[in-house]
Protein backbone atom coordinates (compact mmCIF):
# COMPACT_ATOMS: atom_id res chain seq x y z
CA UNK A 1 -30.69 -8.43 12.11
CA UNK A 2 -32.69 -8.44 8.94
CA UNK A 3 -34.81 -11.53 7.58
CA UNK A 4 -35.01 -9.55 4.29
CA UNK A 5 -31.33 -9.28 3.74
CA UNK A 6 -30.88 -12.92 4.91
CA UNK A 7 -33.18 -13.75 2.63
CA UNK A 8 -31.91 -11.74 -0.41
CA UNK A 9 -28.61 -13.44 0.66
CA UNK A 10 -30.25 -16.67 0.19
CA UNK A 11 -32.53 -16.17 -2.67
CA UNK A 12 -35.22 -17.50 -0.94
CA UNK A 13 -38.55 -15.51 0.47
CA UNK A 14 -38.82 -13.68 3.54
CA UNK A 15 -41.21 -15.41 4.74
CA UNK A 16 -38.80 -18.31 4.32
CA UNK A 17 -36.82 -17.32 6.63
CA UNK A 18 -39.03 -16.51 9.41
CA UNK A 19 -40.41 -19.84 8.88
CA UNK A 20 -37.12 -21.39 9.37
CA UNK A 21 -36.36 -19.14 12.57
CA UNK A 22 -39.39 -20.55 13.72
CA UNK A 23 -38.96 -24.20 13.24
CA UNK A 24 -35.38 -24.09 14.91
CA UNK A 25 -37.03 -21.91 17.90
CA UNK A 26 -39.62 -24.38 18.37
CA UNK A 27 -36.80 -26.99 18.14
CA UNK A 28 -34.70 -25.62 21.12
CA UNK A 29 -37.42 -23.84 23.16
CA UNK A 30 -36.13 -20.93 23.26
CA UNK A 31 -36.65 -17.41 21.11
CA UNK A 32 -33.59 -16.46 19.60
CA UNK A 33 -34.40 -13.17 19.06
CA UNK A 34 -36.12 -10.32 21.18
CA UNK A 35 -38.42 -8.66 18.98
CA UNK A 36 -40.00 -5.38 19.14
CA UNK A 37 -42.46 -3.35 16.23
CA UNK A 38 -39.32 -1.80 14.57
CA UNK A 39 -36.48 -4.53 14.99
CA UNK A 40 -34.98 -7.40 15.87
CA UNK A 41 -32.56 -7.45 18.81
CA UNK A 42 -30.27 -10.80 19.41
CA UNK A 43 -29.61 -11.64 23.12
CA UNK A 44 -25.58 -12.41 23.98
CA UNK A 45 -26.65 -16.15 24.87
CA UNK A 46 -27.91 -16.21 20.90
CA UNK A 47 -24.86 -14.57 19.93
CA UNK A 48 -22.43 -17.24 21.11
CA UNK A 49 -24.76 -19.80 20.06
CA UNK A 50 -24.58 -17.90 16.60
CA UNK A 51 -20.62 -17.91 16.88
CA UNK A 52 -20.26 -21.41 17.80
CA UNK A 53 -22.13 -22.68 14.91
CA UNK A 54 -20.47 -20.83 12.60
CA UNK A 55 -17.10 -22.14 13.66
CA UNK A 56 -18.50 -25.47 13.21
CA UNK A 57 -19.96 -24.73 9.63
CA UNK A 58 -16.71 -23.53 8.61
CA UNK A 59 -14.44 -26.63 9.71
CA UNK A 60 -17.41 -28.80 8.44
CA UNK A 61 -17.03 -26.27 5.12
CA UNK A 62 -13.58 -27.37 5.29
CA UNK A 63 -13.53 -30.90 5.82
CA UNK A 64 -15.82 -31.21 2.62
CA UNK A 65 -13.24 -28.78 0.89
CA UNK A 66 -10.47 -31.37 1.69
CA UNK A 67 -12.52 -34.34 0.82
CA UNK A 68 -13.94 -33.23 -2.71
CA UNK A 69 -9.73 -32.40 -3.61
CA UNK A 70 -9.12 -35.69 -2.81
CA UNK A 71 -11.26 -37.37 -5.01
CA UNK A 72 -11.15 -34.77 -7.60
CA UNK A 73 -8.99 -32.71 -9.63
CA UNK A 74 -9.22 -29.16 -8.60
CA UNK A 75 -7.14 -26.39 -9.48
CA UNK A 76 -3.37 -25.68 -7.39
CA UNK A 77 -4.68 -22.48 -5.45
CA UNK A 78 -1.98 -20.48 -4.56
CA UNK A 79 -2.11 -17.32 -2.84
CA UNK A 80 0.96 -14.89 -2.99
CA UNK A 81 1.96 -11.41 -1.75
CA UNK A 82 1.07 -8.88 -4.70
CA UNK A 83 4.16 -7.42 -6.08
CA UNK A 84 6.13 -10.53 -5.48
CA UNK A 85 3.37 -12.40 -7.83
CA UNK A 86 4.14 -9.57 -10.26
CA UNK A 87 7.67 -9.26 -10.54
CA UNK A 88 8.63 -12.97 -9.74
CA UNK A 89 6.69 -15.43 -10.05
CA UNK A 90 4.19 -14.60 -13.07
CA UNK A 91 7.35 -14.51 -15.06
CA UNK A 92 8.30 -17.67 -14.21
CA UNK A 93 5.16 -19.82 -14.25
CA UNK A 94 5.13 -20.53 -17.90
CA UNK A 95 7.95 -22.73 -17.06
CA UNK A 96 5.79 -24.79 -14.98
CA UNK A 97 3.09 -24.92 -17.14
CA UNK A 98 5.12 -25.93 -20.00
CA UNK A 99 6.45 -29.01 -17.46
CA UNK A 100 2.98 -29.91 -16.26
CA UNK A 101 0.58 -28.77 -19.18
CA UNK A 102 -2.07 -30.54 -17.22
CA UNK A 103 -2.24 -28.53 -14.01
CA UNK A 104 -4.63 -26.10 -13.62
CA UNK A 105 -3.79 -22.83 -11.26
CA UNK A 106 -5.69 -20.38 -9.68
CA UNK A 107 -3.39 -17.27 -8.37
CA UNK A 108 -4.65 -14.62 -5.99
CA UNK A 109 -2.58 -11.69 -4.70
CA UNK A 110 -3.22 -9.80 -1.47
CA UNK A 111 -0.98 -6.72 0.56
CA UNK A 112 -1.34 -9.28 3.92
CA UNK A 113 -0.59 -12.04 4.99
CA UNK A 114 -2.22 -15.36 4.57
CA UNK A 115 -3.00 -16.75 8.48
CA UNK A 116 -3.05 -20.28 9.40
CA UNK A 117 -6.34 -20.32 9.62
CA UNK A 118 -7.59 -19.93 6.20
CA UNK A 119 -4.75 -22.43 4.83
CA UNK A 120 -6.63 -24.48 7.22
CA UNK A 121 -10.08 -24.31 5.31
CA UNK A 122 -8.48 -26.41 2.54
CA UNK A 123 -9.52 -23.39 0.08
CA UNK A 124 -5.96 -22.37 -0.39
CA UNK A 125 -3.24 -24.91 -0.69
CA UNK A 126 -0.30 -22.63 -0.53
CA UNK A 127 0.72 -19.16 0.34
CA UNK A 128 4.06 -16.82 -0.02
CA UNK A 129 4.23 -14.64 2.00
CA UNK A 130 7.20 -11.96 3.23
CA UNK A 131 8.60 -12.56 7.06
CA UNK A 132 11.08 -14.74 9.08
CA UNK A 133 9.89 -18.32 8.66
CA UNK A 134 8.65 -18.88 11.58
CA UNK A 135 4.85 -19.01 11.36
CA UNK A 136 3.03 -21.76 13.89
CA UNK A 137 1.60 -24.98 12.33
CA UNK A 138 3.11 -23.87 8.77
CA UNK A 139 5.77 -25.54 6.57
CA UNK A 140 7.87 -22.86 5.07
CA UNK A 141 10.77 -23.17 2.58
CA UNK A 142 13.13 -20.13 1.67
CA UNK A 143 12.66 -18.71 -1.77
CA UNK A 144 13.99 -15.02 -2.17
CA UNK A 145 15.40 -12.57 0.41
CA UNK A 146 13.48 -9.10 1.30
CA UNK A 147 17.43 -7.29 1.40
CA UNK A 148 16.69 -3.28 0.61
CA UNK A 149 18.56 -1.13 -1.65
CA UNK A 150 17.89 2.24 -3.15
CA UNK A 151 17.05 2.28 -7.00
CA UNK A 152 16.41 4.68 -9.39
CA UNK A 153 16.82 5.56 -13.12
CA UNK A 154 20.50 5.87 -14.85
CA UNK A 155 19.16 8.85 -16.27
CA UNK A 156 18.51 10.38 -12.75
CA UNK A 157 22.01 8.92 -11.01
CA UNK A 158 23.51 10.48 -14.11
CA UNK A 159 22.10 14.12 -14.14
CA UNK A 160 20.62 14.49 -10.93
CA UNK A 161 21.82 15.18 -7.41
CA UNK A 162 24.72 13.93 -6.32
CA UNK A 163 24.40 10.41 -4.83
CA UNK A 164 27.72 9.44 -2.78
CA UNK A 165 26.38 9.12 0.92
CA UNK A 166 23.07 7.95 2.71
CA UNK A 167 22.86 11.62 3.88
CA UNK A 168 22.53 12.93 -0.12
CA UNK A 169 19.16 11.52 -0.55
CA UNK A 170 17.88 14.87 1.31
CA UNK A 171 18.10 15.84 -1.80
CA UNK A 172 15.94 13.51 -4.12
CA UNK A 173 12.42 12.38 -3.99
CA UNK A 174 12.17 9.40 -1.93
CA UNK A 175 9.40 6.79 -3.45
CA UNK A 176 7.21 5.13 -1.20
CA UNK A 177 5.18 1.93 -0.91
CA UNK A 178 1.93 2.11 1.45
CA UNK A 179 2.41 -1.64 1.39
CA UNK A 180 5.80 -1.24 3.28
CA UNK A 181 5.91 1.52 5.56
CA UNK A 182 8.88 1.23 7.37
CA UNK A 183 11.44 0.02 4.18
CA UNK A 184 13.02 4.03 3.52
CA UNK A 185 12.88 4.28 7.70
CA UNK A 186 14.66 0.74 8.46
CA UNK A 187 17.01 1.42 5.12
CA UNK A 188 18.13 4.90 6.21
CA UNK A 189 18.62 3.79 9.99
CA UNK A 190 20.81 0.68 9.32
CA UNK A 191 22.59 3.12 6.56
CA UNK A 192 23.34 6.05 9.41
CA UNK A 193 21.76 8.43 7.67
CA UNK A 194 19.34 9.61 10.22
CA UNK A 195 19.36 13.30 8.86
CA UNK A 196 17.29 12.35 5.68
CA UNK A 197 13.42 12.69 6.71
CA UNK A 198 12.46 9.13 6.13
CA UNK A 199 9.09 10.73 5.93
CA UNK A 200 9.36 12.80 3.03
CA UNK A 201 8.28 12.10 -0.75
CA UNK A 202 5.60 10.35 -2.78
CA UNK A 203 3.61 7.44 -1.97
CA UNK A 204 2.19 4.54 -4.17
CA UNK A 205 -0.05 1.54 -3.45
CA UNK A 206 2.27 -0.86 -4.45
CA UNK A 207 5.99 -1.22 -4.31
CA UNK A 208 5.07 -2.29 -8.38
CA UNK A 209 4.25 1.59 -8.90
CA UNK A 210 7.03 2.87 -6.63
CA UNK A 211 9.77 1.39 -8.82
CA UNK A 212 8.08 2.12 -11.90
CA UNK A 213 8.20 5.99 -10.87
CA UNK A 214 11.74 5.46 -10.13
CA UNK A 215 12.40 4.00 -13.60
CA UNK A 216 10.42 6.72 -14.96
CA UNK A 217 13.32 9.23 -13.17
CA UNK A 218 10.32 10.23 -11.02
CA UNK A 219 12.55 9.65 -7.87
CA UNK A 220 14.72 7.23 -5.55
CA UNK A 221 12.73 4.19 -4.54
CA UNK A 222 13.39 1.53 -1.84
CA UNK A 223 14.09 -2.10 -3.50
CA UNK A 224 13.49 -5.44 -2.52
CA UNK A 225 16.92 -6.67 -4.58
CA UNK A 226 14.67 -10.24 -5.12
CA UNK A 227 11.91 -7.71 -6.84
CA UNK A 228 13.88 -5.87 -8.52
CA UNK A 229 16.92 -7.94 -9.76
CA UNK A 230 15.69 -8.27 -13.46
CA UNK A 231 15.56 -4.53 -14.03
CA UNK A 232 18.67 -4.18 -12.44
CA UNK A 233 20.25 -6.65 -15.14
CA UNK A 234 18.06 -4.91 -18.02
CA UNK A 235 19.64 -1.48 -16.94
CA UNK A 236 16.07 -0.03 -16.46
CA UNK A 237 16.88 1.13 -12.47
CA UNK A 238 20.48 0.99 -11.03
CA UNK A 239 21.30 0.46 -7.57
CA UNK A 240 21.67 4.55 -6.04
CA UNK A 241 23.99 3.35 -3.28
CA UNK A 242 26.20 0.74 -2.42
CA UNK A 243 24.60 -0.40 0.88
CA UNK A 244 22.24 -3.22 1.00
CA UNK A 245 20.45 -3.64 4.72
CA UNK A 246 19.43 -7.42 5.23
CA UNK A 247 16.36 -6.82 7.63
CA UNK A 248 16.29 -10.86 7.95
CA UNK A 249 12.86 -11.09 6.04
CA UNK A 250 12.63 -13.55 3.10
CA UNK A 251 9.83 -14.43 0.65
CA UNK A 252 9.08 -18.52 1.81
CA UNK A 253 6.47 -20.98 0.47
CA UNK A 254 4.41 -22.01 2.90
CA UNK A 255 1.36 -24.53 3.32
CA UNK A 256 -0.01 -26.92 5.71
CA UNK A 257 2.06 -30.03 6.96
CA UNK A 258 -1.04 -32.42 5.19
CA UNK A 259 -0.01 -31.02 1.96
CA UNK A 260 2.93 -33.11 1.85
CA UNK A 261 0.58 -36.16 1.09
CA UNK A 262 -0.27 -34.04 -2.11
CA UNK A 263 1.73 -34.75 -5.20
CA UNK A 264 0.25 -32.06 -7.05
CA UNK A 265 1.24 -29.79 -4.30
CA UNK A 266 4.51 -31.17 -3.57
CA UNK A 267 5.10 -31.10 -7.51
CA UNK A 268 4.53 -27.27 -7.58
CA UNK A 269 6.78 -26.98 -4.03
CA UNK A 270 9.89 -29.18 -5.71
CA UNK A 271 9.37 -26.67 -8.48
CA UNK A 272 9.51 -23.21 -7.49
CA UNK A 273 12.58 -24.38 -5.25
CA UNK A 274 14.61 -25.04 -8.18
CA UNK A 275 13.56 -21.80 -9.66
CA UNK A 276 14.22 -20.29 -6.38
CA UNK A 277 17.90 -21.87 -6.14
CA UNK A 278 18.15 -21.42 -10.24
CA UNK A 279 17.48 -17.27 -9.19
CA UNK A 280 20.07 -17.15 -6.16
CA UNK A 281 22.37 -18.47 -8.74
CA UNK A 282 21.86 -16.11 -11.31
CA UNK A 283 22.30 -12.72 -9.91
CA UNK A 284 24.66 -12.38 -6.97
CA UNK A 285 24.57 -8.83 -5.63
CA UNK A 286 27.94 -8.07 -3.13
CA UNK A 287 26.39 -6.83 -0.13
CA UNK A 288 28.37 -3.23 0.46
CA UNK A 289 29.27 -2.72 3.99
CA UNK A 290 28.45 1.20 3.89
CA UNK A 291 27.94 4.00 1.58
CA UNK A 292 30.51 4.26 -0.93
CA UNK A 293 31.40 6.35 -3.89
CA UNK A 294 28.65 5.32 -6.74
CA UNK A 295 26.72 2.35 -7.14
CA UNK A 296 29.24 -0.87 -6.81
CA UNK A 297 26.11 -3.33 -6.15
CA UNK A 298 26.42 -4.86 -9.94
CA UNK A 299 24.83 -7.98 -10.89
CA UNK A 300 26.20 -11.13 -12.17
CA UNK A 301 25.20 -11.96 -15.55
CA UNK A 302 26.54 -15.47 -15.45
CA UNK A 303 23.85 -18.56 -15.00
């Protein structure tokens, strides 16, 4: 409701701008706009109208989006859930750089999920994303489950509280992630250990910083086993229990059924499967079927 904003958004005049209002009033016979000494005031018919278009300038945004790729070679956009970027792939994409030198990617992290709808801009070609595979009008392949476990430092299994039940983590600091609410809650639950206050603790941004307090002996944090299997093997957290709740989420790849027609695309897809399936192979974490003495969730070193 401002031609000087518009117009500072479009680095053009003011004056501009009314100009162009006025040409495209003239144009439909209508005002678009009731105006009054001190403001402009849009009417709901101008709104929708104002809507609509934008709709269309975003699919016609889009379709030129689509077009240009085609014809040119623009960079593999992928778009990933933050601390899954972090821990898993960013360690592994050297590997695919080293097999396609060539390729050119542009990475960008978020705390939510990608919808449909912005895949279908053609800005970003691909998305992971946590959930249950099921997303409408997506293609989405398996890479790495969301299973929970407690973690912390050896140095704080070793010297701190007892940890033989669910129930002794009354006793700890529990380690939060604002990203994922629920994790200590749906962990604690599926563990019986409904006395502990899931509630309780300290909170982080990102599950990143909530396992690097608990390797820091800061506290007990909730693990995604995927995210944290490498400093399991390192010996920088250890599992604080023996019970692993499989919520039925999963980390998939997912991108629009056009892609497929894309060999770049499909390239980086046939890639990051084998990785995925080279990972499950790795580290194979027995999934305890309560809370035991100690931590008996030990990883397999073999490849």
């Amino acid at each position: 409701m401002s031609f000087t904003r518009a117009a500072e958004e479009l680095h053009v005049t003011p004056g501009a701008v009314s100009r162009q209002i006025k040409l495209l009033e003239d144009f439909l016979g209508v005002e678009l706009f009731d105006r009054t000494n001190r403001d402009l005031r849009i009417p709901d018919a101008s709104r929708a109208y104002a809507g609509a278009l934008t709709d269309v300038f975003e699919r016609v945004d889009g379709a030129t989006l689509r077009l240009r790729s085609a014809y040119q070679e623009q960079p593999l956009h992928v778009h990933c859930a933050m601390t899954f970027a972090q821990r898993w792939l960013m360690p592994r994409l050297p590997l695919f750089l080293k097999r396609d030198p060539t390729q050119d990617i542009r990475l960008t992290t978020s705390f939510i999920p990608m919808p449909v709808s912005i895949l279908a801009l053609g800005d970003v070609d691909m998305s992971i994303q946590l959930g249950r595979g099921d997303w409408s009008g997506l293609v989405a392949h398996r890479i790495a489950g969301g299973e929970l476990v407690p973690v912390c430092s050896p140095q704080l299994l070793a010297s701190g509280p007892p940890l033989r039940k669910g129930a002794d983590l009354a006793g700890h600091t529990l380690l939060h992630s604002l990203a994922r609410p629920d994790d200590w809650r749906d962990w604690l639950s599926a563990a019986g250990a409904d006395e502990v206050n899931a509630g309780h603790g300290l909170r982080f941004g990102s599950s990143s910083l909530a396992y690097q307090a608990a390797a820091d002996g800061i506290g007990v944090a909730i693990g995604q086993m995927a995210l944290v299997a490498e400093d399991l093997k390192r010996g920088h957290l250890v599992p604080a229990l023996d019970f692993v709740f499989q919520n039925g989420n999963a980390y998939y790849l997912t991108y629009l059924e056009r892609a497929e027609k894309n060999p770049r695309l499909m390239a980086f897809r046939d890639w990051i499967l084998d990785e995925a399936g080279r990972s499950a192979e790795t580290y194979r974490f027995p999934v305890g079927q309560g809370s035991g003495a100690g931590p008996a969730i030990q990883p397999d070193m073999t490849d």
